[in-house]
N, C-alpha and C. Protein backbone atom coordinates (compact mmCIF):
# COMPACT_ATOMS: atom_id res chain seq x y z
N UNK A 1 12.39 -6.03 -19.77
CA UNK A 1 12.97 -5.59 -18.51
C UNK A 1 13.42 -4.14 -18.65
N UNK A 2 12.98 -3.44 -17.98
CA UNK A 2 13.78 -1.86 -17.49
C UNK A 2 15.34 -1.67 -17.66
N UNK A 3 15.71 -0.36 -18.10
CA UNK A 3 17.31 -0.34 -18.18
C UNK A 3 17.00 0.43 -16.81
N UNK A 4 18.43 -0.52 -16.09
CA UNK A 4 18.51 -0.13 -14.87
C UNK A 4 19.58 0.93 -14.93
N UNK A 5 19.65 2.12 -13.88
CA UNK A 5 20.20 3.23 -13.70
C UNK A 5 21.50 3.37 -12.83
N UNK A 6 22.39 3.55 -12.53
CA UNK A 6 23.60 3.82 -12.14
C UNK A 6 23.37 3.08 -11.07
N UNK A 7 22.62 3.54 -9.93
CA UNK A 7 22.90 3.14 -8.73
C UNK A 7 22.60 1.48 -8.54
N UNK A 8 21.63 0.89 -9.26
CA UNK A 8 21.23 -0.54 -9.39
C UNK A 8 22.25 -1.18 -10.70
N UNK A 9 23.39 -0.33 -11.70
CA UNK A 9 23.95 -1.18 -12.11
C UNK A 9 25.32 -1.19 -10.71
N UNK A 10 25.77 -0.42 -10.18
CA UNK A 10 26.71 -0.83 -9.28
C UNK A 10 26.35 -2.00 -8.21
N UNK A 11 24.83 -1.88 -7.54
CA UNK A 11 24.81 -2.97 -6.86
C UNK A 11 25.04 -4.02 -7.67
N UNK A 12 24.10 -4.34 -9.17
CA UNK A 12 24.93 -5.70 -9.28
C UNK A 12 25.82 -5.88 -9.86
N UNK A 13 26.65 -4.93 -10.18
CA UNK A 13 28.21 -5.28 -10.26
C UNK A 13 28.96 -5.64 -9.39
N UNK A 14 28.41 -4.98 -8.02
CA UNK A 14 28.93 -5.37 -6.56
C UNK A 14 28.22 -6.84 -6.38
N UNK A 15 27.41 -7.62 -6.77
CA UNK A 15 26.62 -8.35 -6.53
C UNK A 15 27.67 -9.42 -6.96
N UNK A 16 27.45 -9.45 -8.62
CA UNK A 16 28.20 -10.47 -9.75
C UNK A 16 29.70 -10.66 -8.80
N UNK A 17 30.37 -9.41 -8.40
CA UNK A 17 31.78 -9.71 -7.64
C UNK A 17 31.80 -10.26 -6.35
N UNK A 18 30.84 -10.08 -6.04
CA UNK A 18 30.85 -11.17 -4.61
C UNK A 18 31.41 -10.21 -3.79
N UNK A 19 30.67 -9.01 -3.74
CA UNK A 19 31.52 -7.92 -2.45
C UNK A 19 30.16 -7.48 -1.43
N UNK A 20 28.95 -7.80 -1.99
CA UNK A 20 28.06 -7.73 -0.95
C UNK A 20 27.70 -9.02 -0.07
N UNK A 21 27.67 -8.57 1.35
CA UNK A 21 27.14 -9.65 2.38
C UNK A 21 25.44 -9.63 2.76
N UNK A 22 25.37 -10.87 2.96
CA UNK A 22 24.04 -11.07 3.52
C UNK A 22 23.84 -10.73 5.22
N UNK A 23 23.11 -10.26 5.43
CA UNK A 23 22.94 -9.93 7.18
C UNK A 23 21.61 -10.47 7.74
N UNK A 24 21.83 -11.39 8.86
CA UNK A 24 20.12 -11.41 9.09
C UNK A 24 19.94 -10.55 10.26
N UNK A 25 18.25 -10.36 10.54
CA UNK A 25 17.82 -9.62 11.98
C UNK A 25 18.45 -10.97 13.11
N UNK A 26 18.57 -10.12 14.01
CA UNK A 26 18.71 -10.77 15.71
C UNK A 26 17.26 -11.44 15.71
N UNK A 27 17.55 -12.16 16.79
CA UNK A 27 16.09 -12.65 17.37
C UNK A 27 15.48 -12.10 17.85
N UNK A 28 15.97 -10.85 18.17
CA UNK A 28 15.27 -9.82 18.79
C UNK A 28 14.36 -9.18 18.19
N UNK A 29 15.17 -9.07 16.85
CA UNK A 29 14.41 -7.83 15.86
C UNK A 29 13.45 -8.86 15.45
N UNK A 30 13.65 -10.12 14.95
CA UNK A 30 13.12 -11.05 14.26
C UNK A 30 11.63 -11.35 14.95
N UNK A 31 11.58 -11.04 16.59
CA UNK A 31 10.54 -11.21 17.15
C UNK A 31 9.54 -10.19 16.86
N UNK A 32 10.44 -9.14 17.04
CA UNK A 32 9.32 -7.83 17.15
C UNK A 32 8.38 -8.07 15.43
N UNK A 33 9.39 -8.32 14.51
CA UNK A 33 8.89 -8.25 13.59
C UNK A 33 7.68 -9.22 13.11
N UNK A 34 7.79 -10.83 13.53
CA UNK A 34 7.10 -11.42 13.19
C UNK A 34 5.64 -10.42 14.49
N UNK A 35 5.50 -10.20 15.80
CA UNK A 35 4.87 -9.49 16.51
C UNK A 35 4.08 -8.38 15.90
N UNK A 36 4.96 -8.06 15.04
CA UNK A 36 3.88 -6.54 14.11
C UNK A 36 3.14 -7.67 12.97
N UNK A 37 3.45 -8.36 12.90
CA UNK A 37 2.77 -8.82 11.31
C UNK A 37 1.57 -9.49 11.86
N UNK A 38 1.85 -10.23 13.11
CA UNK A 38 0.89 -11.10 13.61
C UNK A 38 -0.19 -10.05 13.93
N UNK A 39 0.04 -8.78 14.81
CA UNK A 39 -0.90 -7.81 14.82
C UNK A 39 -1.87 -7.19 14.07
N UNK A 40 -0.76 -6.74 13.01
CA UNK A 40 -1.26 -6.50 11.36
C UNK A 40 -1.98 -7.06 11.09
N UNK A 41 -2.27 -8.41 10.91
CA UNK A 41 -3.26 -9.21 10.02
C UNK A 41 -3.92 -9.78 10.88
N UNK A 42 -4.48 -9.87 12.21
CA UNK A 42 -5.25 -10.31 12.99
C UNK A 42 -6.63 -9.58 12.70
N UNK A 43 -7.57 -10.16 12.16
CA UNK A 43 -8.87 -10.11 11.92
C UNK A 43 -9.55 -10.33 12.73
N UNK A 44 -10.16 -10.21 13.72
CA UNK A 44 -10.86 -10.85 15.07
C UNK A 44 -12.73 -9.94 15.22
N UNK A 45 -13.02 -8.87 14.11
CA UNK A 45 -13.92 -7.89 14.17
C UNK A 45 -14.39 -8.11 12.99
N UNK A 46 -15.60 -8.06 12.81
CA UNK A 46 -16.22 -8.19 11.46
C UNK A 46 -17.03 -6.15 11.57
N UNK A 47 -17.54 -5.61 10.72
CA UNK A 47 -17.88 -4.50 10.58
C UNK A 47 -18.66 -4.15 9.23
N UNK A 48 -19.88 -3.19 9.41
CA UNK A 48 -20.65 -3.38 8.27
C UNK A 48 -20.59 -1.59 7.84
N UNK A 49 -20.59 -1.32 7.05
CA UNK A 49 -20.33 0.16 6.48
C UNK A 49 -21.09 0.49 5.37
N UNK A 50 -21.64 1.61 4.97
CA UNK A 50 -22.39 1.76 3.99
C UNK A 50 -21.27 2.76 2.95
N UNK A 51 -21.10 2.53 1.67
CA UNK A 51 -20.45 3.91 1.00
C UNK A 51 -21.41 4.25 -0.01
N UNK A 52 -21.31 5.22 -1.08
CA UNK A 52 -22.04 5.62 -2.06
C UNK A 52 -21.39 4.93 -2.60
N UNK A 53 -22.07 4.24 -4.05
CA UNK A 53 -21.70 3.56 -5.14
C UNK A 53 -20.21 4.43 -5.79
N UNK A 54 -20.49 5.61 -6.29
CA UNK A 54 -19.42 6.01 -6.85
C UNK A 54 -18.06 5.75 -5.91
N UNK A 55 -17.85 6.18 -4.46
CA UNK A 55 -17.19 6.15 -3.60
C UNK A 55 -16.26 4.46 -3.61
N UNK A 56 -17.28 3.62 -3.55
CA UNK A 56 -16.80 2.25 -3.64
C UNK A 56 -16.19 1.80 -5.04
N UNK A 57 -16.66 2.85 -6.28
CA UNK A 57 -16.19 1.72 -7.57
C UNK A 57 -15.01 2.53 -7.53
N UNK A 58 -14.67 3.94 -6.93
CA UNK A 58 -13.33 4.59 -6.62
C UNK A 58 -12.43 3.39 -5.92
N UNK A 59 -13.03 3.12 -4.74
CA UNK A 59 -12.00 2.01 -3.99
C UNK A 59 -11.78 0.82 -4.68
N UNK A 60 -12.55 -0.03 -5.41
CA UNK A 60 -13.01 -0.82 -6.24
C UNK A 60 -11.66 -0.35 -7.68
N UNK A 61 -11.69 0.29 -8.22
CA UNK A 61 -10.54 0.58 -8.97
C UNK A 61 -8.65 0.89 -8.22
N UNK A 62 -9.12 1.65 -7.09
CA UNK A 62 -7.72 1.74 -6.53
C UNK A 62 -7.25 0.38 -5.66
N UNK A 63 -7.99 -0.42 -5.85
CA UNK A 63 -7.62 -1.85 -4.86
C UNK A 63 -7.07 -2.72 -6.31
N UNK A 64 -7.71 -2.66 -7.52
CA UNK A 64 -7.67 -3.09 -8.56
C UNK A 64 -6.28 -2.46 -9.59
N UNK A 65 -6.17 -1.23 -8.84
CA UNK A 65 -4.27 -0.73 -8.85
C UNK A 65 -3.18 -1.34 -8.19
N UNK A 66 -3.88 -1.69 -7.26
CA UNK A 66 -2.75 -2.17 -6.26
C UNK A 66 -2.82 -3.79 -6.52
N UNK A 67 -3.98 -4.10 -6.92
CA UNK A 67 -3.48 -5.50 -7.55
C UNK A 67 -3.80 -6.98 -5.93
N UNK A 68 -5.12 -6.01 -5.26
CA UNK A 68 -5.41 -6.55 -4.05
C UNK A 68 -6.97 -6.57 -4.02
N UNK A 69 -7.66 -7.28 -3.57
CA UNK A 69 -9.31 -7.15 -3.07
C UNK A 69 -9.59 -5.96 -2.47
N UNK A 70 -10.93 -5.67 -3.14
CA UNK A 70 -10.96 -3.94 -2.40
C UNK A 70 -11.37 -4.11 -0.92
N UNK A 71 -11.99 -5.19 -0.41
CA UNK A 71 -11.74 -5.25 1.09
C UNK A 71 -10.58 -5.51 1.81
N UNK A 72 -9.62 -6.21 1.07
CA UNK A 72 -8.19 -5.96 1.90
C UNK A 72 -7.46 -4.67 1.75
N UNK A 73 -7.69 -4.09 0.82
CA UNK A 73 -7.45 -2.56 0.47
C UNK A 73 -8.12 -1.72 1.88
N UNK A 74 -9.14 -1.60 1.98
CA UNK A 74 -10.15 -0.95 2.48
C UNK A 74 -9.82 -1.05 4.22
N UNK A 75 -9.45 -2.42 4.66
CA UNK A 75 -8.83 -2.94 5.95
C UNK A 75 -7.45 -2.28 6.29
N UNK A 76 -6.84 -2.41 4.68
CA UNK A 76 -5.42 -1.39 4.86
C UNK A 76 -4.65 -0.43 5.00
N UNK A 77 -6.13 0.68 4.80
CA UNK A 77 -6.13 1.67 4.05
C UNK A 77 -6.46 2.18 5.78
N UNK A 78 -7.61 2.18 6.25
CA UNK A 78 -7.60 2.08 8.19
C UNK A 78 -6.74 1.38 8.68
N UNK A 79 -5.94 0.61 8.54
CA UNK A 79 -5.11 0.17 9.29
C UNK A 79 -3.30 1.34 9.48
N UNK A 80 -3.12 1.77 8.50
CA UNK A 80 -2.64 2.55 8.09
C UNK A 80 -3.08 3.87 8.87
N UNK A 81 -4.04 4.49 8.81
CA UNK A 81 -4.88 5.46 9.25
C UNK A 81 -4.52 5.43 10.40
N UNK A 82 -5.01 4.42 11.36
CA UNK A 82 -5.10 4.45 12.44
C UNK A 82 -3.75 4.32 13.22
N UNK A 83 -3.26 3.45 12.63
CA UNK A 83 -1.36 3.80 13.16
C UNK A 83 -0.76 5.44 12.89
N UNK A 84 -1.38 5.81 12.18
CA UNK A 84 -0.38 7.06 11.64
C UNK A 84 0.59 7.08 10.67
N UNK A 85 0.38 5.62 9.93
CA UNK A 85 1.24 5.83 8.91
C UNK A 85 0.44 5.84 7.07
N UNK A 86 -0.64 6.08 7.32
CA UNK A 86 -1.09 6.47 6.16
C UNK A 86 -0.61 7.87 5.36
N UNK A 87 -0.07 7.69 4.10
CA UNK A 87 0.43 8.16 3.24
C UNK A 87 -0.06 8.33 1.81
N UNK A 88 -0.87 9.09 0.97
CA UNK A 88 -1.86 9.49 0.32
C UNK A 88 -0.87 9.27 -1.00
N UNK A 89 -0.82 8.38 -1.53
CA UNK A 89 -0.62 7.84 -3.20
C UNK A 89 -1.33 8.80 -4.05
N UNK A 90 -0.54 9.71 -4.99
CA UNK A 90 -2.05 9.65 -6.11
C UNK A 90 -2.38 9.23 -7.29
N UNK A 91 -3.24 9.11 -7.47
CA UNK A 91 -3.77 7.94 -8.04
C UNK A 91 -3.48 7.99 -9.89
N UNK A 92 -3.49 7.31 -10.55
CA UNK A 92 -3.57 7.75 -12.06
C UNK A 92 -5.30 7.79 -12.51
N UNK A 93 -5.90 7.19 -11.51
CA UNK A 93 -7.14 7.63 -11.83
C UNK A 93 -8.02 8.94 -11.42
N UNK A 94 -9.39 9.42 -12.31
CA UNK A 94 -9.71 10.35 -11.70
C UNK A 94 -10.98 10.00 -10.85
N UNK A 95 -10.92 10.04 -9.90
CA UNK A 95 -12.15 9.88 -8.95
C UNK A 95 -13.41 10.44 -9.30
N UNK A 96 -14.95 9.89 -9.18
CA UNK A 96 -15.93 10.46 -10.11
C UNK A 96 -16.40 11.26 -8.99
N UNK A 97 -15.95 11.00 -8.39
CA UNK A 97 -17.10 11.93 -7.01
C UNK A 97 -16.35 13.68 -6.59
N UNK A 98 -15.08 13.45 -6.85
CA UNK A 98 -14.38 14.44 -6.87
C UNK A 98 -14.91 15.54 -8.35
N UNK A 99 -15.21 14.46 -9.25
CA UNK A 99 -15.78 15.79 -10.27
C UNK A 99 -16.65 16.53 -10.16
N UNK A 100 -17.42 15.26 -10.06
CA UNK A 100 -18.54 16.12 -9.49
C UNK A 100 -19.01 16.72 -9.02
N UNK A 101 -17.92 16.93 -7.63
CA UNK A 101 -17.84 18.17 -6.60
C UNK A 101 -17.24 19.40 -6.98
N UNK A 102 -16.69 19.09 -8.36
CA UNK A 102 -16.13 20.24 -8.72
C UNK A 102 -16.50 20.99 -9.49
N UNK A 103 -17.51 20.03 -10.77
CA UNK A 103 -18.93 20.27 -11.39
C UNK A 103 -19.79 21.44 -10.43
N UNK A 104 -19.85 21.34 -9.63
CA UNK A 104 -21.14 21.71 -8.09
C UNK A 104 -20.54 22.76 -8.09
N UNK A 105 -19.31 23.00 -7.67
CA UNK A 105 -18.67 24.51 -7.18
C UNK A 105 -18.71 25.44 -8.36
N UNK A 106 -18.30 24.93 -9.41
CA UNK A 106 -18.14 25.53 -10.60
C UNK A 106 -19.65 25.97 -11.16
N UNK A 107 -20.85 25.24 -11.26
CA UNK A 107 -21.56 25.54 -12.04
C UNK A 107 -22.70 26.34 -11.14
């Protein structure tokens, strides 16, 4: 286990003392929320796409980071996109197609 750092040993010191409360959402919030998830994961479109091999064993490894199927990755990754809340991780891997493009400029 990780040594935890100041701010996570006070929560559970606050925890162990019994000084934090539990809060739930309203039914309100509780609706909207189950409403986004139901949205979220509604599959109703099937879609056929071509990538380059290198391109896919890229996604194929970063789905395999995240510890998810690279088609639920791939669904998430546009889903994200298309809301506007996609946010660019980077990666510990190096992408092969990116070298290669850089191979190209360079040589």
């Amino acid at each position: 286990m990780k040594k935890l750092d100041q701010f996570e040993e006070d929560i559970l010191s606050d925890y162990d003392k019994g000084e934090l409360k539990s809060t739930s959402p309203s039914k309100t919030e509780l609706a909207k929320f189950k409403a986004a998830a139901t949205a979220t994961f509604i599959k109703d479109r099937r879609i056929n796409i071509r990538l380059s091999s290198p391109d896919l064993m890229d996604i194929q490894a970063r789905a395999l980071e995240e510890g998810i199927p690279y088609q639920t990755f791939i669904a998430s990754v546009l889903h994200k996109f298309a809301s506007g809340r996609l946010i660019e991780k980077p990666s510990s891997l190096t992408p092969r197609s990116t070298g290669r493009a850089e191979k190209r400029r360079a040589g």
